[in-house]
PDB file of N, CA and C in Angstrom:
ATOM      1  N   UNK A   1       0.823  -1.197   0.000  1.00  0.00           N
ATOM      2  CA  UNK A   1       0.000   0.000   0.000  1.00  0.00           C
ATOM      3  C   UNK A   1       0.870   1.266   0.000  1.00  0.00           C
ATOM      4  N   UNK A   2       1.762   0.933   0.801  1.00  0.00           N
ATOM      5  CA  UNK A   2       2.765   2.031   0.881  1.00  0.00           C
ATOM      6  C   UNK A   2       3.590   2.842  -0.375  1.00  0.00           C
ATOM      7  N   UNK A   3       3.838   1.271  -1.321  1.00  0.00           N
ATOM      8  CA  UNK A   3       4.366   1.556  -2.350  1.00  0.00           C
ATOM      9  C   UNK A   3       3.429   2.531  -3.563  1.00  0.00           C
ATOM     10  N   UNK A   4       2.108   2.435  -3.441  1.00  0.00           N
ATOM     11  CA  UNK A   4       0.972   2.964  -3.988  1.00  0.00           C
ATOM     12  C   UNK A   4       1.338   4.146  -3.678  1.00  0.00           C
ATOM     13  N   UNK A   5       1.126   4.807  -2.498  1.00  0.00           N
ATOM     14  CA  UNK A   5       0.857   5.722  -2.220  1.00  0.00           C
ATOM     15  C   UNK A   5       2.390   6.627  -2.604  1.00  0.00           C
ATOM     16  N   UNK A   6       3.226   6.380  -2.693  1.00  0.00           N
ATOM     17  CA  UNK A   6       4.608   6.401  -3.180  1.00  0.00           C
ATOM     18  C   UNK A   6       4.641   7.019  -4.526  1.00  0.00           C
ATOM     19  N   UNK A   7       3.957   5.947  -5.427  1.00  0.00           N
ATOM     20  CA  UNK A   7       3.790   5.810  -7.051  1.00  0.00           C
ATOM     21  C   UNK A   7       2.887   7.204  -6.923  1.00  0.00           C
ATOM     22  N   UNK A   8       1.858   6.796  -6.024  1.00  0.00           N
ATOM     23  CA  UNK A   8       0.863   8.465  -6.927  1.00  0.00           C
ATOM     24  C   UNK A   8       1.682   9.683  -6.436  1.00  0.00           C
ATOM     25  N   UNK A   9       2.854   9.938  -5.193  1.00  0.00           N
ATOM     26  CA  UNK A   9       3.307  11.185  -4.824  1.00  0.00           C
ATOM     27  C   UNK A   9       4.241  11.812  -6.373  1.00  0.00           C
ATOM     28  N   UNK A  10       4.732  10.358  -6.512  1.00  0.00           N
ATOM     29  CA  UNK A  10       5.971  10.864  -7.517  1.00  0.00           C
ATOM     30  C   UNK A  10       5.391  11.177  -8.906  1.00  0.00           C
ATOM     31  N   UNK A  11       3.926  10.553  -9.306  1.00  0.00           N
ATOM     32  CA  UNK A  11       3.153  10.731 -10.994  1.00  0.00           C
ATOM     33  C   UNK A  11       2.598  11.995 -10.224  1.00  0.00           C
ATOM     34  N   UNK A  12       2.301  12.603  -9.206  1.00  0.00           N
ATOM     35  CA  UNK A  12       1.819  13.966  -9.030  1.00  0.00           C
ATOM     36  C   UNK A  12       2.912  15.307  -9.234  1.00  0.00           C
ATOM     37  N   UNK A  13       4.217  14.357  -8.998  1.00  0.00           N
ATOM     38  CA  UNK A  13       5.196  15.582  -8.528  1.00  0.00           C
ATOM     39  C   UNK A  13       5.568  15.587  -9.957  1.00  0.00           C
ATOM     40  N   UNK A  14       5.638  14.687 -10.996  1.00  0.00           N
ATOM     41  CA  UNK A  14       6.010  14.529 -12.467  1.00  0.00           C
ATOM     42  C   UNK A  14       5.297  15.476 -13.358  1.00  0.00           C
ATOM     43  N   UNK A  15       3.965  15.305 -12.654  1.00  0.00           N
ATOM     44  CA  UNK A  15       2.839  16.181 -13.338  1.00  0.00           C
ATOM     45  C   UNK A  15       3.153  17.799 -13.169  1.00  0.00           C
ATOM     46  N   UNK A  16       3.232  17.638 -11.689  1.00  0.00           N
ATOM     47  CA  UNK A  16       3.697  19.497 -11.103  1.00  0.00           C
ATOM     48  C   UNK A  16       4.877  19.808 -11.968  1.00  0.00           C
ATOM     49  N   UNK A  17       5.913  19.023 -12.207  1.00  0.00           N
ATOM     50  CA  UNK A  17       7.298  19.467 -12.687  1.00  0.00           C
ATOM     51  C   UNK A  17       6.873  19.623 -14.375  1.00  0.00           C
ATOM     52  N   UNK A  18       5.952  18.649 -15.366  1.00  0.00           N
ATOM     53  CA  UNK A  18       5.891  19.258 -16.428  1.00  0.00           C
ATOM     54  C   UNK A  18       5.117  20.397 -16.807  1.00  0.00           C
ATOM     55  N   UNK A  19       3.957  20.733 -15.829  1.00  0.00           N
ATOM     56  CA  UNK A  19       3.623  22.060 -16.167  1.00  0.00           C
ATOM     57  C   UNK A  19       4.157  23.028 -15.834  1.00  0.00           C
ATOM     58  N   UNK A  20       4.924  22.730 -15.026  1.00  0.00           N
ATOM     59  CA  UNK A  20       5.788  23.889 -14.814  1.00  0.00           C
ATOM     60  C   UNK A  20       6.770  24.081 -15.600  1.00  0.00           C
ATOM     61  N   UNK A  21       7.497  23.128 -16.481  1.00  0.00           N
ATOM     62  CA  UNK A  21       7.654  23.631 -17.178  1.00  0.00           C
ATOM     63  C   UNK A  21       7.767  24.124 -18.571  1.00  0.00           C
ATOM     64  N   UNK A  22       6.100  23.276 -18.436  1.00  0.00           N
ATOM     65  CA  UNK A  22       5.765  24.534 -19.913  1.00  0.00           C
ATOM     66  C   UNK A  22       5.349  25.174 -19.577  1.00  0.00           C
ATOM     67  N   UNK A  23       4.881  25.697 -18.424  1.00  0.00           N
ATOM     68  CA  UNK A  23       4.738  27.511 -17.976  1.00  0.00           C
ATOM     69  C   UNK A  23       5.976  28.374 -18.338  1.00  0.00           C
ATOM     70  N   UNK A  24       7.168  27.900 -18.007  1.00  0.00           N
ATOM     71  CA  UNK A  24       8.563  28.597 -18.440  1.00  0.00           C
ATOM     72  C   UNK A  24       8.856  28.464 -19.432  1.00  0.00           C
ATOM     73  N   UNK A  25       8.995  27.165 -20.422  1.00  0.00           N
ATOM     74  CA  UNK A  25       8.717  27.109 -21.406  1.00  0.00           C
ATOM     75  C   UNK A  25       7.559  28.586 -21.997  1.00  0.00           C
ATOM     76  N   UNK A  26       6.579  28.426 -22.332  1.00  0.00           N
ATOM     77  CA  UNK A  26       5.864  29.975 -22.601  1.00  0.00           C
ATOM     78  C   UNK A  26       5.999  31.070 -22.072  1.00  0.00           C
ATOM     79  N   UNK A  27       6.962  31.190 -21.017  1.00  0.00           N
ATOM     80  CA  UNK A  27       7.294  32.451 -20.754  1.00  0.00           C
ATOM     81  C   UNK A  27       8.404  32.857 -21.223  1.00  0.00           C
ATOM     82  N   UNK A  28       9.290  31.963 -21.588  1.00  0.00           N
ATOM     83  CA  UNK A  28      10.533  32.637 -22.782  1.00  0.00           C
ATOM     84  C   UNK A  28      10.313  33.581 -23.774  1.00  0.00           C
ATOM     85  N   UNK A  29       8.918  33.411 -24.314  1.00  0.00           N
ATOM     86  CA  UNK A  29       8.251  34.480 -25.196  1.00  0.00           C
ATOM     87  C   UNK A  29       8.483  35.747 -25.424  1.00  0.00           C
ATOM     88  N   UNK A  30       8.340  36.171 -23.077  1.00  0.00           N
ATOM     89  CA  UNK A  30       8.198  37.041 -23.008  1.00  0.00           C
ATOM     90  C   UNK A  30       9.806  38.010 -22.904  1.00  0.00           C
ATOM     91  N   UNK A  31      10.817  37.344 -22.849  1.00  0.00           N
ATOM     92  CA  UNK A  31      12.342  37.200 -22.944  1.00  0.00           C
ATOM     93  C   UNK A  31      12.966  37.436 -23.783  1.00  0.00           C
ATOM     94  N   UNK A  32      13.822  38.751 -23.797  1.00  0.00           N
ATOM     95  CA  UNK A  32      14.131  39.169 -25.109  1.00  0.00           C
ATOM     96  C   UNK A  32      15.864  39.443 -24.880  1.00  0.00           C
ATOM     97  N   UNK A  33      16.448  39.071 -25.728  1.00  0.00           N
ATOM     98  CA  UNK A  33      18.203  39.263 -25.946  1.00  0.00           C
ATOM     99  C   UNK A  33      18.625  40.296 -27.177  1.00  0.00           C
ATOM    100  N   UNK A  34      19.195  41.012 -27.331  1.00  0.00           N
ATOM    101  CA  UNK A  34      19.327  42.308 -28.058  1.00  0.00           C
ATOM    102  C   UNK A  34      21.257  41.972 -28.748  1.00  0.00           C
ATOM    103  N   UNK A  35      21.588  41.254 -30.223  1.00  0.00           N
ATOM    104  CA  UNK A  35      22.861  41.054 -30.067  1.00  0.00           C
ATOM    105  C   UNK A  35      23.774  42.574 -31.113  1.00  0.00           C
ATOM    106  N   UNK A  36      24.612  42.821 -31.178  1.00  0.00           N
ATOM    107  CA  UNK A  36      25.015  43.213 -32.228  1.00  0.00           C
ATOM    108  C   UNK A  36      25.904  42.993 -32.791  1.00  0.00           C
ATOM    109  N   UNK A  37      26.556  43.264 -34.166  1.00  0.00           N
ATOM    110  CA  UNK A  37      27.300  42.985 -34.962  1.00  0.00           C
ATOM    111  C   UNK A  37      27.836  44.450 -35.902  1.00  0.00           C
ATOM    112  N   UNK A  38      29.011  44.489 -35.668  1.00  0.00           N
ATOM    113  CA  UNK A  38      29.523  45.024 -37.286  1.00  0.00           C
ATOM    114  C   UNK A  38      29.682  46.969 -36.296  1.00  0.00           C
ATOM    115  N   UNK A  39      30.066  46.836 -34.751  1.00  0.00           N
ATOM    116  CA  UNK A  39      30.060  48.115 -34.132  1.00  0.00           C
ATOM    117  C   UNK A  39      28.838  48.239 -33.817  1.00  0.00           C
ATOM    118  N   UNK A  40      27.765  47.673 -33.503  1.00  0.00           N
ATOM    119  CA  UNK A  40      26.627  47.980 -33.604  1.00  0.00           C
ATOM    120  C   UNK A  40      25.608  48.330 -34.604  1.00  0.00           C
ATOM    121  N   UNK A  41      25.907  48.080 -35.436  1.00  0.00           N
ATOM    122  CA  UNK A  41      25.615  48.960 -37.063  1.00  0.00           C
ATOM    123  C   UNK A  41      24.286  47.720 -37.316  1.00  0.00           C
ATOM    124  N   UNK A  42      24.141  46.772 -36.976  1.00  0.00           N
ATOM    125  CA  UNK A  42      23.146  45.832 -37.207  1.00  0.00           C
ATOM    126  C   UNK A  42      23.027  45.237 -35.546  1.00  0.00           C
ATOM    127  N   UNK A  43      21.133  45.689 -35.349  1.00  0.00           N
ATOM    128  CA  UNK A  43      21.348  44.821 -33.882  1.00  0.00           C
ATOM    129  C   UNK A  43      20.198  43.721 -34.140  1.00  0.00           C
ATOM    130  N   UNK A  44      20.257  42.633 -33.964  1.00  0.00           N
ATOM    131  CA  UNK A  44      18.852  41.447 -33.559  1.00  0.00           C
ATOM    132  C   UNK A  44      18.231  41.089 -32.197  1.00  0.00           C
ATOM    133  N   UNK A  45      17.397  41.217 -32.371  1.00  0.00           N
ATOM    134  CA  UNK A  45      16.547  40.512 -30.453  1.00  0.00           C
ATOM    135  C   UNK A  45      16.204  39.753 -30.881  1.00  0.00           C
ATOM    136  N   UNK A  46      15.822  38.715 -30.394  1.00  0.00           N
ATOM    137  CA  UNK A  46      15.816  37.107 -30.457  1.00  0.00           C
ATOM    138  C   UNK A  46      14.586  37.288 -28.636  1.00  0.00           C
ATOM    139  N   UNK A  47      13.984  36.238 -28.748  1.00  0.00           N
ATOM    140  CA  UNK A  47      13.073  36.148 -27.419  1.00  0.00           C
ATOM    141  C   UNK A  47      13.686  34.724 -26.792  1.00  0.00           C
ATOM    142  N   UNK A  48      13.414  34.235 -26.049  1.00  0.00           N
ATOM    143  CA  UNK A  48      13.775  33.327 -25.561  1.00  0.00           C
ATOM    144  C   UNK A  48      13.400  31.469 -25.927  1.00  0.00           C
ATOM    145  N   UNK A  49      12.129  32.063 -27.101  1.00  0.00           N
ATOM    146  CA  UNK A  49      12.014  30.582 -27.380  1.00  0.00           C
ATOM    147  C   UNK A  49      13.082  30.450 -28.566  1.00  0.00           C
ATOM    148  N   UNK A  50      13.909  31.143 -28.885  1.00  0.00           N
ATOM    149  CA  UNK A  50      15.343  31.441 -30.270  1.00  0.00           C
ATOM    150  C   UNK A  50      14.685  31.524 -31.015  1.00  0.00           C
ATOM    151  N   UNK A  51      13.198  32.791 -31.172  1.00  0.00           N
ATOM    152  CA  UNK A  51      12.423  33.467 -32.387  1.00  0.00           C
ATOM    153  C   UNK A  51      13.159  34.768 -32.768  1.00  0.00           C
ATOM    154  N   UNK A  52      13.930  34.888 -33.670  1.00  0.00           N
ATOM    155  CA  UNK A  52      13.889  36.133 -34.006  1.00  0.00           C
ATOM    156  C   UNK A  52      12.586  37.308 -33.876  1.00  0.00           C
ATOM    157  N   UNK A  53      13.025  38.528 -33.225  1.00  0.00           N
ATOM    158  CA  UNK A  53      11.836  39.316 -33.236  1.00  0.00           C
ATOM    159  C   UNK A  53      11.589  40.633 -33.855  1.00  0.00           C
ATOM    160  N   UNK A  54      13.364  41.126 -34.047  1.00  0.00           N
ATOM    161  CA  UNK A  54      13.584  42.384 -34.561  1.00  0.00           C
ATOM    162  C   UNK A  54      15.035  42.183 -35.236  1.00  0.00           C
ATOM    163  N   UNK A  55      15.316  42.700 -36.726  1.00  0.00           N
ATOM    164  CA  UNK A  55      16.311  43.417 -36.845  1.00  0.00           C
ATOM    165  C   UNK A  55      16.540  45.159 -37.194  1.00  0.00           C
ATOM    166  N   UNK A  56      17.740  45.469 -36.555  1.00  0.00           N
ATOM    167  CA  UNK A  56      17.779  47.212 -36.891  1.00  0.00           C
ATOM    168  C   UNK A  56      19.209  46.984 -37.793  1.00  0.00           C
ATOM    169  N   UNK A  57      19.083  48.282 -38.881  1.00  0.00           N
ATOM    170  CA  UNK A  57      20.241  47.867 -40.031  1.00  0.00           C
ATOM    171  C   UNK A  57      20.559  49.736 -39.841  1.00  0.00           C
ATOM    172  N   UNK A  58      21.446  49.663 -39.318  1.00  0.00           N
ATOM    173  CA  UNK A  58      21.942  51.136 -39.622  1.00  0.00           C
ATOM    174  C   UNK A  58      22.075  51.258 -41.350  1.00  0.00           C
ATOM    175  N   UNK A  59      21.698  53.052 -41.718  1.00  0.00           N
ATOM    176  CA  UNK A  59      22.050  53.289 -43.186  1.00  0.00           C
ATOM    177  C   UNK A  59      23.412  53.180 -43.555  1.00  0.00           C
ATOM    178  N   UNK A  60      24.060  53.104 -42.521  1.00  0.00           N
ATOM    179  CA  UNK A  60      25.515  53.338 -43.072  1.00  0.00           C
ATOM    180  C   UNK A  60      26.103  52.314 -44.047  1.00  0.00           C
ATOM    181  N   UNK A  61      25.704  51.380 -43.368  1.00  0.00           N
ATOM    182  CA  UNK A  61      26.229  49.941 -43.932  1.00  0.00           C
ATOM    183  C   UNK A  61      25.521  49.196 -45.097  1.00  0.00           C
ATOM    184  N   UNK A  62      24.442  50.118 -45.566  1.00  0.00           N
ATOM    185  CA  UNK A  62      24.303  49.379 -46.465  1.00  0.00           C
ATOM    186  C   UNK A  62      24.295  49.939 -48.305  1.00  0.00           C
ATOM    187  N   UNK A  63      25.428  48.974 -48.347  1.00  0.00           N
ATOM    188  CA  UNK A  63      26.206  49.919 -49.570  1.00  0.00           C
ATOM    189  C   UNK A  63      25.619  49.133 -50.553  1.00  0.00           C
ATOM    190  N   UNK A  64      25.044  49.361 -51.978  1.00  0.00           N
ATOM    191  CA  UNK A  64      24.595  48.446 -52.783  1.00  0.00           C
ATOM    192  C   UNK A  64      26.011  47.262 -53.761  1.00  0.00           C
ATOM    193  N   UNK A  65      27.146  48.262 -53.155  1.00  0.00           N
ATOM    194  CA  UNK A  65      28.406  47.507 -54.072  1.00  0.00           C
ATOM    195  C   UNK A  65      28.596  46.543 -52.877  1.00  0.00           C
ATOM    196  N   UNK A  66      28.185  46.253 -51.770  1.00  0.00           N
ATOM    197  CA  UNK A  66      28.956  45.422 -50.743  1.00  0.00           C
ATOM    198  C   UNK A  66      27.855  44.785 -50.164  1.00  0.00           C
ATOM    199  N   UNK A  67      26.854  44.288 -51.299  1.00  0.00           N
ATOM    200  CA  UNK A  67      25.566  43.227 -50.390  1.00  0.00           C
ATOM    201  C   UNK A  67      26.413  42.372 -49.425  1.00  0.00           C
ATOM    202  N   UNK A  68      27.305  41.746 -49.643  1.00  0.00           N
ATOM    203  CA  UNK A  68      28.396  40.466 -49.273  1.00  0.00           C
ATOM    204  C   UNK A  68      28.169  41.347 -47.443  1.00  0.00           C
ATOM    205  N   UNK A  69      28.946  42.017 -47.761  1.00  0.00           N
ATOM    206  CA  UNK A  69      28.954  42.537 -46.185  1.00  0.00           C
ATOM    207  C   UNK A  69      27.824  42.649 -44.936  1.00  0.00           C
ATOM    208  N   UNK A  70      26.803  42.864 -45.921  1.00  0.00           N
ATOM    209  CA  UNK A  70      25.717  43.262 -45.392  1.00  0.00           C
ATOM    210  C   UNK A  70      25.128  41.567 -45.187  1.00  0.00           C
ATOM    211  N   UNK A  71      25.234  41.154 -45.552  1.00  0.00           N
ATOM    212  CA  UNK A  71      24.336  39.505 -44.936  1.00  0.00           C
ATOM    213  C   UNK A  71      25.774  38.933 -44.424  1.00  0.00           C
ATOM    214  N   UNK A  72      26.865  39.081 -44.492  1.00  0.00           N
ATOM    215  CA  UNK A  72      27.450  38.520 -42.901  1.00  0.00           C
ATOM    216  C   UNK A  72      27.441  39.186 -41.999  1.00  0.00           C
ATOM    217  N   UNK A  73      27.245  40.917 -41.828  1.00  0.00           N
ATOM    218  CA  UNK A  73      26.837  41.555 -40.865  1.00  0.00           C
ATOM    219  C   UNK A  73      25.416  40.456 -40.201  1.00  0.00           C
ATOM    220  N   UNK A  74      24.985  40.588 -41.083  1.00  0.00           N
ATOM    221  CA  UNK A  74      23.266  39.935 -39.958  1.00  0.00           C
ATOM    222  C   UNK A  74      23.221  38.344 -39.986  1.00  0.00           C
ATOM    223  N   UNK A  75      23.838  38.000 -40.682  1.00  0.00           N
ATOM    224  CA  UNK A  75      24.199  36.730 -40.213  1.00  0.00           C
ATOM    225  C   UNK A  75      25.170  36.396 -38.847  1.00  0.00           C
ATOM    226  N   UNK A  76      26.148  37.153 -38.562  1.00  0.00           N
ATOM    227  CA  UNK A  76      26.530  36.985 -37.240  1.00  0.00           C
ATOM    228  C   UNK A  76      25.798  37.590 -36.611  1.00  0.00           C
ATOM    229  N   UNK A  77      24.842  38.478 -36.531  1.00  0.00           N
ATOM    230  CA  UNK A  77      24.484  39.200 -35.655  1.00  0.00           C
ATOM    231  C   UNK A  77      22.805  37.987 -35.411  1.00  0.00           C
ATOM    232  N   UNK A  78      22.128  37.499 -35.959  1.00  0.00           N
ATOM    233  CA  UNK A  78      21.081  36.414 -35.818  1.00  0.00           C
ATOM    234  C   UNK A  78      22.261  35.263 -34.984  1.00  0.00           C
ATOM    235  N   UNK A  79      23.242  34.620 -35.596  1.00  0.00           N
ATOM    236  CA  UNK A  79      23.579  33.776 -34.833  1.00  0.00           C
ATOM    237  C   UNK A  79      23.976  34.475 -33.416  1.00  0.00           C
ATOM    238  N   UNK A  80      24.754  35.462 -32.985  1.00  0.00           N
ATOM    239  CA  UNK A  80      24.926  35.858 -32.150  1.00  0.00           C
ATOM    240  C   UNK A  80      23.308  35.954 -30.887  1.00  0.00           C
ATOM    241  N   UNK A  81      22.664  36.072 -31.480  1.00  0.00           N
ATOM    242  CA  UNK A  81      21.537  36.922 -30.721  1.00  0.00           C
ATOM    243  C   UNK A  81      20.847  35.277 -30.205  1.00  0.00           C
ATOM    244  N   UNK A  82      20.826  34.427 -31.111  1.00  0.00           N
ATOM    245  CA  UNK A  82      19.681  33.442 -31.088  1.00  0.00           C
ATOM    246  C   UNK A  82      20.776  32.765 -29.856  1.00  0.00           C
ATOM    247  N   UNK A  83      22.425  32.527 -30.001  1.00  0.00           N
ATOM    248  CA  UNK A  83      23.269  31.861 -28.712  1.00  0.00           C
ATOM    249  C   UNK A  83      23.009  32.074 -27.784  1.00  0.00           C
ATOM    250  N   UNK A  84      22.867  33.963 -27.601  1.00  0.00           N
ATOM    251  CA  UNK A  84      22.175  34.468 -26.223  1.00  0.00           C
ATOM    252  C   UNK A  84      21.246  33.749 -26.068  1.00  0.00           C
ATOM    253  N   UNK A  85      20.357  33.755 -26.887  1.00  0.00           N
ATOM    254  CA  UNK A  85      18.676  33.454 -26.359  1.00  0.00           C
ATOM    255  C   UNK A  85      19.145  31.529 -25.790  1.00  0.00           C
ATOM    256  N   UNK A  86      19.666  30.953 -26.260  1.00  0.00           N
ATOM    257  CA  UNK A  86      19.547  29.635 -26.175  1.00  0.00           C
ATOM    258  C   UNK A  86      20.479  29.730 -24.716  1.00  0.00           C
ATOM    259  N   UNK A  87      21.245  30.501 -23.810  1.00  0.00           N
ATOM    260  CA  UNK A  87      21.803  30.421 -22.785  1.00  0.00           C
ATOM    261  C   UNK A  87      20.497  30.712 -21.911  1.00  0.00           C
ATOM    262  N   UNK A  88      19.750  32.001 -22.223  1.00  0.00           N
ATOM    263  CA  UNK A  88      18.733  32.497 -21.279  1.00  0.00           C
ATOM    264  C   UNK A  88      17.579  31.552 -21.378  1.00  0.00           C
ATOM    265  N   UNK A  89      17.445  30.855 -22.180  1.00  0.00           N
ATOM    266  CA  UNK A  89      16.166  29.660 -22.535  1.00  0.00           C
ATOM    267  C   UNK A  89      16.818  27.937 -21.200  1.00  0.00           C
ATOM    268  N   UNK A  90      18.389  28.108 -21.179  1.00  0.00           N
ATOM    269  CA  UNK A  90      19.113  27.072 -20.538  1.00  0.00           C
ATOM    270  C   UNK A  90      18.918  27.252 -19.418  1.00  0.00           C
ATOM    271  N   UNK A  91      18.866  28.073 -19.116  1.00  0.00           N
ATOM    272  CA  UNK A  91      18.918  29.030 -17.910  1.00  0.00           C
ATOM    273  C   UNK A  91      17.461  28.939 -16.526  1.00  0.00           C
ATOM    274  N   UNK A  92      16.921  29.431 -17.959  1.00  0.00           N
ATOM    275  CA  UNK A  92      15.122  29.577 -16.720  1.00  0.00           C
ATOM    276  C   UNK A  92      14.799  28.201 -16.800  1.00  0.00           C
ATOM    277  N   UNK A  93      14.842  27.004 -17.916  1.00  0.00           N
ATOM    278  CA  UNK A  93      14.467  25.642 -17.686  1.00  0.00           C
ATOM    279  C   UNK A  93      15.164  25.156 -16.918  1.00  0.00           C
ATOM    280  N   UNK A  94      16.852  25.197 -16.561  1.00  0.00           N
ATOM    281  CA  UNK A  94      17.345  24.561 -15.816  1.00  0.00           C
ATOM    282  C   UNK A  94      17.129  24.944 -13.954  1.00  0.00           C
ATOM    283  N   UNK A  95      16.379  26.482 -13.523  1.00  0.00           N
ATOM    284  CA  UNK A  95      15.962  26.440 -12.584  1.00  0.00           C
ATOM    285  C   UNK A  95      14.587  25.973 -12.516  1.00  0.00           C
ATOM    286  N   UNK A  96      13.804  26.201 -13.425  1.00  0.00           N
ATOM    287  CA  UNK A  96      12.674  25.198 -13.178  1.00  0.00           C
ATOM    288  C   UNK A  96      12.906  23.926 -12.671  1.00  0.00           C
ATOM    289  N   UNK A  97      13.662  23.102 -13.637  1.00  0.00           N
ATOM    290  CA  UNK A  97      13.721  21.563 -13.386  1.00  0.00           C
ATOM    291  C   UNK A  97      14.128  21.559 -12.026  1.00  0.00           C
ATOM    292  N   UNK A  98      15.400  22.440 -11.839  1.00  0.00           N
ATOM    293  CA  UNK A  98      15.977  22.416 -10.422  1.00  0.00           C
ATOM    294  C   UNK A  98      15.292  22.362  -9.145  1.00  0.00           C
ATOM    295  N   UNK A  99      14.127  23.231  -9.203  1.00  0.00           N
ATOM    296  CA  UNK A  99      13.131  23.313  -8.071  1.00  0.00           C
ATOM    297  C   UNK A  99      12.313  22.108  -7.591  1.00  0.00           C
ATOM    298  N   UNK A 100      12.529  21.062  -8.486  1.00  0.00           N
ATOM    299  CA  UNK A 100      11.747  19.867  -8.641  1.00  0.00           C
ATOM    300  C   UNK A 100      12.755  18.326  -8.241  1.00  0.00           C
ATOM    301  N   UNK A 101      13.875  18.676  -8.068  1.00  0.00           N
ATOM    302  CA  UNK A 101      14.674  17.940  -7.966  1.00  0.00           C
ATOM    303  C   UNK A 101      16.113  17.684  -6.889  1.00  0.00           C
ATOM    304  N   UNK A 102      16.451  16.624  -6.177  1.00  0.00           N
ATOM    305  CA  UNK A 102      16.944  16.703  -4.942  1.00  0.00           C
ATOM    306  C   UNK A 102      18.092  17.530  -5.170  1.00  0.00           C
ATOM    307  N   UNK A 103      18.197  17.840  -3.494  1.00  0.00           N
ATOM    308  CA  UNK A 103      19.713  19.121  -3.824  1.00  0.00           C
ATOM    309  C   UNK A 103      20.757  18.221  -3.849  1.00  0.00           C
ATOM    310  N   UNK A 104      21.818  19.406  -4.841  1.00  0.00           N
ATOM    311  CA  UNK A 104      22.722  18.434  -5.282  1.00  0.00           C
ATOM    312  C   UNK A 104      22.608  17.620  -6.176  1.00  0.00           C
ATOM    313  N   UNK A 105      21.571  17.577  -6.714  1.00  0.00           N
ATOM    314  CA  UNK A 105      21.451  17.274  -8.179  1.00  0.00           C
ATOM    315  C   UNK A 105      21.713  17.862  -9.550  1.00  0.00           C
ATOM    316  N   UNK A 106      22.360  17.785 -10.480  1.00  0.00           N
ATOM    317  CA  UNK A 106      22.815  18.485 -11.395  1.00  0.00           C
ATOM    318  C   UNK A 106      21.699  18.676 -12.743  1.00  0.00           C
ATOM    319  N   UNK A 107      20.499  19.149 -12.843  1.00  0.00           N
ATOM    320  CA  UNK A 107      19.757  19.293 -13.943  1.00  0.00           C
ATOM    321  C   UNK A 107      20.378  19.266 -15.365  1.00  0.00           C
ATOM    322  N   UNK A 108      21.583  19.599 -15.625  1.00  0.00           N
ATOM    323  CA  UNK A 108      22.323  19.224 -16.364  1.00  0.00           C
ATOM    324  C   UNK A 108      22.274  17.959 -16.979  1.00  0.00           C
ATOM    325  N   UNK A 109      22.177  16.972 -16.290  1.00  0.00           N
ATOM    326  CA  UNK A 109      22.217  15.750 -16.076  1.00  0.00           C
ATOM    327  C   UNK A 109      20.981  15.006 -17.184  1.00  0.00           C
ATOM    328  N   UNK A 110      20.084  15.990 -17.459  1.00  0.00           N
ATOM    329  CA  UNK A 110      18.419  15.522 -18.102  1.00  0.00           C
ATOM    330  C   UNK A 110      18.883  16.284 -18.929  1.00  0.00           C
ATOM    331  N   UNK A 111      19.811  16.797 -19.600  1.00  0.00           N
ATOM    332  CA  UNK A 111      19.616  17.478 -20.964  1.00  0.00           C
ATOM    333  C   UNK A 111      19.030  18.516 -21.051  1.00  0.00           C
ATOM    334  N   UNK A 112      19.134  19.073 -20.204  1.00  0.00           N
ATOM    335  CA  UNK A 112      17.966  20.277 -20.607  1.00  0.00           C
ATOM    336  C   UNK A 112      19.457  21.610 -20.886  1.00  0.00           C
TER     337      UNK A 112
END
């Protein structure tokens, strides 16, 4: 009986730990990372689920003889922005999971 009562604490606490975190999960949304590239001359925000949300292209840089420049400007500057976002996305899931799990446990550990 004991063991029962065992089984339903831990399928309850499984349950608490996945909505929680797709509550954090959907709140990355609200999470925004700002990267730049090229002096600042191109910036991207990225939100936390790694959606791009904005790019800004200064006039300076964009020369019609040097397209080349201009899409590796925002190409590092998207990869840059979306790395942020994927640290700050590592970040709030790995204290979620954490809250759910014995101390001294490394959440790391589940991939997240």
């Amino acid at each position: 009986m004991a063991d029962q009562m065992n089984m339903a604490d831990m399928f309850g606490k499984m349950m608490d730990m996945q909505k929680k975190m797709s509550e954090t999960q959907d709140s990355l949304a609200s999470i925004t990372v700002t990267a730049e590239a090229g002096g600042g001359m191109i910036k991207v925000t990225a939100n936390g689920q790694q959606r791009v949300t904005s790019i800004s292209i200064e006039k300076e840089v964009v020369d019609p003889e040097d397209i080349e420049l201009l899409e590796d400007l925002i190409i590092a500057g998207v990869n840059k922005a979306l790395d942020e976002a994927a640290v700050v996305a590592k970040e709030e899931m790995t204290k979620t999971a954490g809250s759910f799990l014995p101390p001294g446990f490394d959440p790391g550990n589940l991939g997240i």
